[in-house]
N, C-alpha and C. Protein backbone atom coordinates (compact mmCIF):
# COMPACT_ATOMS: atom_id res chain seq x y z
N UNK A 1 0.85 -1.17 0.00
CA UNK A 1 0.00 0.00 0.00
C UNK A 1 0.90 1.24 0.00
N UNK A 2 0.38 2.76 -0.76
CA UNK A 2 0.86 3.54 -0.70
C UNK A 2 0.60 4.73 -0.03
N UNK A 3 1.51 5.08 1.10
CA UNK A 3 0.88 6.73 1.48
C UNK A 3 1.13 8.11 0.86
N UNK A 4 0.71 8.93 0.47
CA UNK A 4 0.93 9.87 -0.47
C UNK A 4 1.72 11.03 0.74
N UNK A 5 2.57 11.36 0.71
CA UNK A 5 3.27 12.57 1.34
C UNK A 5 2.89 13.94 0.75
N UNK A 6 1.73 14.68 1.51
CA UNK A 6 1.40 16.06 1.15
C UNK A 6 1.66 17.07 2.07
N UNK A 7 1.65 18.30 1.27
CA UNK A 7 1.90 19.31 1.99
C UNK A 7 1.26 19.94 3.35
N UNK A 8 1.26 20.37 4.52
CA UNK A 8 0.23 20.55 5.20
C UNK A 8 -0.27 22.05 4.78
N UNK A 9 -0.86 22.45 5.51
CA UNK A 9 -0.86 23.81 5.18
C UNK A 9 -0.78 24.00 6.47
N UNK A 10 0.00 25.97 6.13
CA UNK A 10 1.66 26.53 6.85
C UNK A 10 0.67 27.71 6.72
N UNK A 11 -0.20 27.95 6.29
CA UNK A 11 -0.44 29.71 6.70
C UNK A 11 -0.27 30.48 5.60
N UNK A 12 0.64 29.93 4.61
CA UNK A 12 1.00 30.94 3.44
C UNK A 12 0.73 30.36 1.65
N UNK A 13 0.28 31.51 1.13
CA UNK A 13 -0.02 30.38 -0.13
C UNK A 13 1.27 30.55 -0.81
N UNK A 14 2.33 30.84 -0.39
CA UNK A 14 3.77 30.79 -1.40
C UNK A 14 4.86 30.54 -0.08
N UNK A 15 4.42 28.58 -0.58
CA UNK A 15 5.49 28.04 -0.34
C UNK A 15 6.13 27.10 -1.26
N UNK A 16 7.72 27.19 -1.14
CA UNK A 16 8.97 26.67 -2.04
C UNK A 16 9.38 25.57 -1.26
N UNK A 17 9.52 24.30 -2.22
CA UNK A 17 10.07 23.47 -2.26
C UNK A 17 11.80 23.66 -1.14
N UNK A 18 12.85 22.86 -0.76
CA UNK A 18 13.49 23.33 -0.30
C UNK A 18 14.77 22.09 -0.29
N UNK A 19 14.64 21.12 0.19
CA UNK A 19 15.26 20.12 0.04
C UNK A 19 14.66 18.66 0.47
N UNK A 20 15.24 17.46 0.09
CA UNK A 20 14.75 16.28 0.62
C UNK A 20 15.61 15.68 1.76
N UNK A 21 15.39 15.23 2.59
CA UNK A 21 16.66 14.65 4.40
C UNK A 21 16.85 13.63 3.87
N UNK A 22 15.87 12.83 3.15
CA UNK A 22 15.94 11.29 2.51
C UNK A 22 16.33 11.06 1.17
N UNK A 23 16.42 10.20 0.47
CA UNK A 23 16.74 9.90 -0.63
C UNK A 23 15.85 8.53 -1.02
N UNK A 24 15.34 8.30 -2.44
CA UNK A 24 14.57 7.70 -3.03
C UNK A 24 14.96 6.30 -2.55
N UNK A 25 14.15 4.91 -2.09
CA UNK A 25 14.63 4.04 -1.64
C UNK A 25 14.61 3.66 0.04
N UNK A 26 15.43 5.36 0.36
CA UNK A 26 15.42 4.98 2.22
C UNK A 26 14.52 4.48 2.88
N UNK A 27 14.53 4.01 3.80
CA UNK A 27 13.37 3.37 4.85
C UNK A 27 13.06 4.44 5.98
N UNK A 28 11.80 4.84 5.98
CA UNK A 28 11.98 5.90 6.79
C UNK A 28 11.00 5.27 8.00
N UNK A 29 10.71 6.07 8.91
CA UNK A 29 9.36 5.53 10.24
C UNK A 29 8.52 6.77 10.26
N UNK A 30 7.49 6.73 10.54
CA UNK A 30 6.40 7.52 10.82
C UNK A 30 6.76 8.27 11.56
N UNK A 31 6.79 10.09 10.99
CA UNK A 31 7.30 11.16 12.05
C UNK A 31 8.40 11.33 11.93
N UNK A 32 9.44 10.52 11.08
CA UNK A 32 10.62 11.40 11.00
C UNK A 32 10.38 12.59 9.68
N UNK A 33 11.12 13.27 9.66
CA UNK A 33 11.39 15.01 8.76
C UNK A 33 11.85 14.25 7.73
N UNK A 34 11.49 14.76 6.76
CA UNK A 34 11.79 14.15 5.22
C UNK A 34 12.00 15.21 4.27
N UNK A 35 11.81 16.15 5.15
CA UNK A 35 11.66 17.22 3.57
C UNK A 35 11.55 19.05 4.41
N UNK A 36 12.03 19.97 3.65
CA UNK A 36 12.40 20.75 4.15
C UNK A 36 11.20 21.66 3.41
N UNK A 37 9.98 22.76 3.90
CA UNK A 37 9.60 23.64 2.82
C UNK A 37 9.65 24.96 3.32
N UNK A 38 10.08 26.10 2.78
CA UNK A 38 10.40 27.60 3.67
C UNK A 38 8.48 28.34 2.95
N UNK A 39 8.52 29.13 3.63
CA UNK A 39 7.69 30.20 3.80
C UNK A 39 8.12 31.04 4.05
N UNK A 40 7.64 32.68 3.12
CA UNK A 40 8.12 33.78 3.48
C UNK A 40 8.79 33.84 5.18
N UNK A 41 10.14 34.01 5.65
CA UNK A 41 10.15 34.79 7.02
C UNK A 41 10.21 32.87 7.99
N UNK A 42 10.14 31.69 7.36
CA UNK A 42 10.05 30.63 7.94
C UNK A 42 10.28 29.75 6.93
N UNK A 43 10.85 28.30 8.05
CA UNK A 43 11.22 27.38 7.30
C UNK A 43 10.51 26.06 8.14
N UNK A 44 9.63 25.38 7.26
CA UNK A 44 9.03 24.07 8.14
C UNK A 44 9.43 22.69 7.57
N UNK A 45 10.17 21.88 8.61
CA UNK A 45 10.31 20.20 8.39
C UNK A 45 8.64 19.65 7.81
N UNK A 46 8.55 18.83 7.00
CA UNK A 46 7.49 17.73 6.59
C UNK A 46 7.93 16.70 7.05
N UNK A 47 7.07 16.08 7.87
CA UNK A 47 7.08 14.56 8.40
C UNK A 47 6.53 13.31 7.91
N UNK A 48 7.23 12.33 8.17
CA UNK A 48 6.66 11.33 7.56
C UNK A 48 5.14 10.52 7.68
N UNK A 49 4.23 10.30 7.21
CA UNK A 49 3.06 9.75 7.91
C UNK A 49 2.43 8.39 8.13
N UNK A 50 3.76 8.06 7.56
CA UNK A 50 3.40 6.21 7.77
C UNK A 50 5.07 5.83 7.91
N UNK A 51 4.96 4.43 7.88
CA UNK A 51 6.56 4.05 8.20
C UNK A 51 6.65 3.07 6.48
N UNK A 52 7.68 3.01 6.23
CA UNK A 52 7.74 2.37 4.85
C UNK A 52 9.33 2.81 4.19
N UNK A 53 8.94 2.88 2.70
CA UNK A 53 10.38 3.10 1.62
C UNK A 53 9.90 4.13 1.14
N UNK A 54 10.78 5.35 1.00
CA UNK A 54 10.62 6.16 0.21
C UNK A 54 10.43 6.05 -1.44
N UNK A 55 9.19 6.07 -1.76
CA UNK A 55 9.17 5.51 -3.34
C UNK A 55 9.14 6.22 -4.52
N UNK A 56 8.79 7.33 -4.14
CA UNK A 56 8.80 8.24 -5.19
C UNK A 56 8.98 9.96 -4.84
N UNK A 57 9.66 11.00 -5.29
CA UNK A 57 9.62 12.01 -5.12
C UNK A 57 9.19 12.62 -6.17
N UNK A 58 8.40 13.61 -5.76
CA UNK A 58 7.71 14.51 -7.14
C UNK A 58 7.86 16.15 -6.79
N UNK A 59 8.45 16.56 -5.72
CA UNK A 59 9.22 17.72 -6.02
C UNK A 59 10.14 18.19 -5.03
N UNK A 60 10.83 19.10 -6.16
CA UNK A 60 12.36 19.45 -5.94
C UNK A 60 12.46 20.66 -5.67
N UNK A 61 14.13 20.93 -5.19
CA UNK A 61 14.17 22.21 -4.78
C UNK A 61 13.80 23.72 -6.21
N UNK A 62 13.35 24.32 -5.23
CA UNK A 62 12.72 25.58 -5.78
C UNK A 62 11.04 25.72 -6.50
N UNK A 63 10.50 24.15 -6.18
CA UNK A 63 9.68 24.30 -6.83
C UNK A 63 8.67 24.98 -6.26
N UNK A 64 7.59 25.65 -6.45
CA UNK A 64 6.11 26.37 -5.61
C UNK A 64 5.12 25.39 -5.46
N UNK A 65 4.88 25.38 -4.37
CA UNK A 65 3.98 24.31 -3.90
C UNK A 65 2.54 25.27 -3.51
N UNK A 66 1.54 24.15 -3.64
CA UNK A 66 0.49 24.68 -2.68
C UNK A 66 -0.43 23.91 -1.77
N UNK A 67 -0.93 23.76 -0.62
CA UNK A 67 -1.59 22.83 0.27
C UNK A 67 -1.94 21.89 -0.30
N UNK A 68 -1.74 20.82 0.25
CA UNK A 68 -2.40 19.15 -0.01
C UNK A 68 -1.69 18.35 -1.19
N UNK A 69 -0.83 19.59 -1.86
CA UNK A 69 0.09 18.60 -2.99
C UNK A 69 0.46 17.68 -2.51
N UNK A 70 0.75 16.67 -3.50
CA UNK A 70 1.45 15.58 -2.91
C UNK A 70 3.26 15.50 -3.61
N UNK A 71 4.06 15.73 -2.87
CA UNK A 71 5.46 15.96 -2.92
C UNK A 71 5.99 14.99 -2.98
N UNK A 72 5.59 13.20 -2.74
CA UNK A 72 6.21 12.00 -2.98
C UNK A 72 5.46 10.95 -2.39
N UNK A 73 5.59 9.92 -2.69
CA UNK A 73 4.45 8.92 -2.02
C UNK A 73 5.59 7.38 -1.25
N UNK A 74 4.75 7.08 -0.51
CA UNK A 74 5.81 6.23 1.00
C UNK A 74 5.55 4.47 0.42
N UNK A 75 6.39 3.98 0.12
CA UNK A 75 5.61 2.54 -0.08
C UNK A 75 5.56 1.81 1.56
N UNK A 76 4.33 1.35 2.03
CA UNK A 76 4.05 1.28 3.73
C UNK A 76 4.31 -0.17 3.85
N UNK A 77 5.21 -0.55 4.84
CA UNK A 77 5.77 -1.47 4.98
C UNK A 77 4.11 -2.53 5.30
């Protein structure tokens, strides 16, 4: 099964992509930081929401995001 990794919403509608902590493959656990996204004046960790393999990433640094995107999806152990 797959969990989809989305954005939460942060308060601001212009937020940027920023970096990934993980890499495609890793095994991550539910609740660790996976992903970095800034907001004007702030910068917020994305957490993981299931435990599994990182299976896919679908965005990269600099890209503009907006609430509920989905930024990569978790394959759940």
């Amino acid at each position: 099964m797959r969990a989809a990794l989305t954005l939460p919403v942060l308060g601001s509608s212009r937020v940027t992509f920023s970096l990934w902590y993980v890499r495609r493959g890793d095994c991550i656990v539910e609740g660790d930081r996976i992903a970095e996204v800034l907001i004007p004046g702030a910068t917020f960790d994305v957490h993981a929401p299931a435990t599994g393999t990182l299976a896919e990433q679908l965005a990269f640094p600099n890209d503009a995001l907006t609430p509920g995107q989905v930024l990569g999806w978790i394959e759940e152990e």
